[in-house]
Protein backbone atom coordinates (compact mmCIF):
# COMPACT_ATOMS: atom_id res chain seq x y z
CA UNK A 1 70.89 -9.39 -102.02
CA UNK A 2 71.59 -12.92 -102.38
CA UNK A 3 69.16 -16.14 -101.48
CA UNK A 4 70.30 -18.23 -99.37
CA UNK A 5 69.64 -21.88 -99.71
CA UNK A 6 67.42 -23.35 -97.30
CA UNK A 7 70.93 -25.65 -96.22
CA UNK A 8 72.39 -21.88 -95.72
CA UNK A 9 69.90 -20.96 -93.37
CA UNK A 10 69.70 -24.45 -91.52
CA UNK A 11 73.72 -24.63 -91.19
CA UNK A 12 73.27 -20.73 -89.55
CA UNK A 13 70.74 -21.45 -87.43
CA UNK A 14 72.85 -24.38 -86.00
CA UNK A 15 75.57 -22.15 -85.43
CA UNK A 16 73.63 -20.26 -83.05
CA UNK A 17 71.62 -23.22 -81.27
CA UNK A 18 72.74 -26.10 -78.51
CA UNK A 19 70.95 -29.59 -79.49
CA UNK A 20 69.91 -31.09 -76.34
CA UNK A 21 68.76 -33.92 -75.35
CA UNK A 22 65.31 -34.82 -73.28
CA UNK A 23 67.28 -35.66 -69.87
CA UNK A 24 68.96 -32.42 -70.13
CA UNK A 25 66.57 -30.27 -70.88
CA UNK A 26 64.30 -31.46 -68.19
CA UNK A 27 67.15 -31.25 -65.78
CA UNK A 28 68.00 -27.85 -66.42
CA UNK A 29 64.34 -27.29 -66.40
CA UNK A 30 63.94 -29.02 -62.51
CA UNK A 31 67.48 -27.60 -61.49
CA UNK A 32 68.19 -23.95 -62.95
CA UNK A 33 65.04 -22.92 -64.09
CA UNK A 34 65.30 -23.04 -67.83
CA UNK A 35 61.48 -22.79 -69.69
CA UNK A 36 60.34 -25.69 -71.98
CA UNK A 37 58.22 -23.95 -74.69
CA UNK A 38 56.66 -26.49 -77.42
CA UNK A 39 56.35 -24.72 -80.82
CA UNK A 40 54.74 -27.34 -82.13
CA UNK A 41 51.05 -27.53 -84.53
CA UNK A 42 48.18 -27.79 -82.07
CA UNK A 43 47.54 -30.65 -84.14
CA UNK A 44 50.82 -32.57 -82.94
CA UNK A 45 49.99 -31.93 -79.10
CA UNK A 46 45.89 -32.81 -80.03
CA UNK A 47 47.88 -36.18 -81.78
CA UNK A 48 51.00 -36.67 -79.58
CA UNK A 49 50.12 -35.25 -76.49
CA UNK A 50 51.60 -31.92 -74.54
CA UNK A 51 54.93 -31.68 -72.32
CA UNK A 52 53.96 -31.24 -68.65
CA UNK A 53 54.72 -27.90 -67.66
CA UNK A 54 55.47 -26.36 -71.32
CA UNK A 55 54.32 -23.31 -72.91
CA UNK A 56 52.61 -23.76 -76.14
CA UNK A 57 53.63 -21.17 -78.61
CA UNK A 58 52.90 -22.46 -82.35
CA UNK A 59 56.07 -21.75 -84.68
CA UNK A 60 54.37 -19.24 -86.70
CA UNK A 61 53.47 -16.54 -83.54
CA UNK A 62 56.77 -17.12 -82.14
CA UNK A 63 58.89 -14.41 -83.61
CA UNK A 64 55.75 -12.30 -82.45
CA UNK A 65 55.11 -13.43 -79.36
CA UNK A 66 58.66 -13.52 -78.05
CA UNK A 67 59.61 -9.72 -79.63
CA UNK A 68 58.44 -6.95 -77.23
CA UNK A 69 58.39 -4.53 -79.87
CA UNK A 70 55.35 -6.36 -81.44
CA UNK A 71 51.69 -6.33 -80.99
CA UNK A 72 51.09 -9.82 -79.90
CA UNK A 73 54.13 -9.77 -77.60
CA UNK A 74 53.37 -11.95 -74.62
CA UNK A 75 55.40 -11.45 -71.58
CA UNK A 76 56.00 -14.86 -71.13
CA UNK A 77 59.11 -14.54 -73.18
CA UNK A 78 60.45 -11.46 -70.97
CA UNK A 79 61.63 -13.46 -67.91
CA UNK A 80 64.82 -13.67 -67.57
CA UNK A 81 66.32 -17.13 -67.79
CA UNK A 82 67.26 -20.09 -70.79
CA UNK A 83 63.95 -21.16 -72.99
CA UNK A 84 64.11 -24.29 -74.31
CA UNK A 85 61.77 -24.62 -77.63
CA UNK A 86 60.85 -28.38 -78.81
């Protein structure tokens, strides 16, 4: 199997993903229900400060927090509707 470059991977993942900006993603948050979910370091929120009304779920648990399969699922990520990660 072939490596793919780390600009393989990041012109994939954009494939898949919608960019969107701060207004939008608190409107669809206030209107249709959408999550906010910060993945950033604890550090960053400790520095920066936390998003009112986000769920914190560091980048490296998130694969394992989101999949129900795993053992550190939470079932945050089962409800049904859009997450927004930031």
């Amino acid at each position: 199997m072939a490596i793919r470059s780390v600009n393989e991977m990041m012109a994939a993942a954009r494939a898949e993903i919608s960019n969107l900006t701060p207004a939008e993603s608190k409107r669809r948050a206030d209107e249709e229900g959408a999550l906010l979910v910060d993945i950033r370091d604890v550090r960053e929120l400790q520095k920066l400060g936390v998003i009112p009304g986000a769920k914190h779920a560091p980048r490296g648990m998130l694969e394992f927090w989101v999949d129900p399969e795993s053992p550190y699922h939470d079932p945050f990520f089962a409800q049904d509707c859009e997450f927004i990660f930031h």
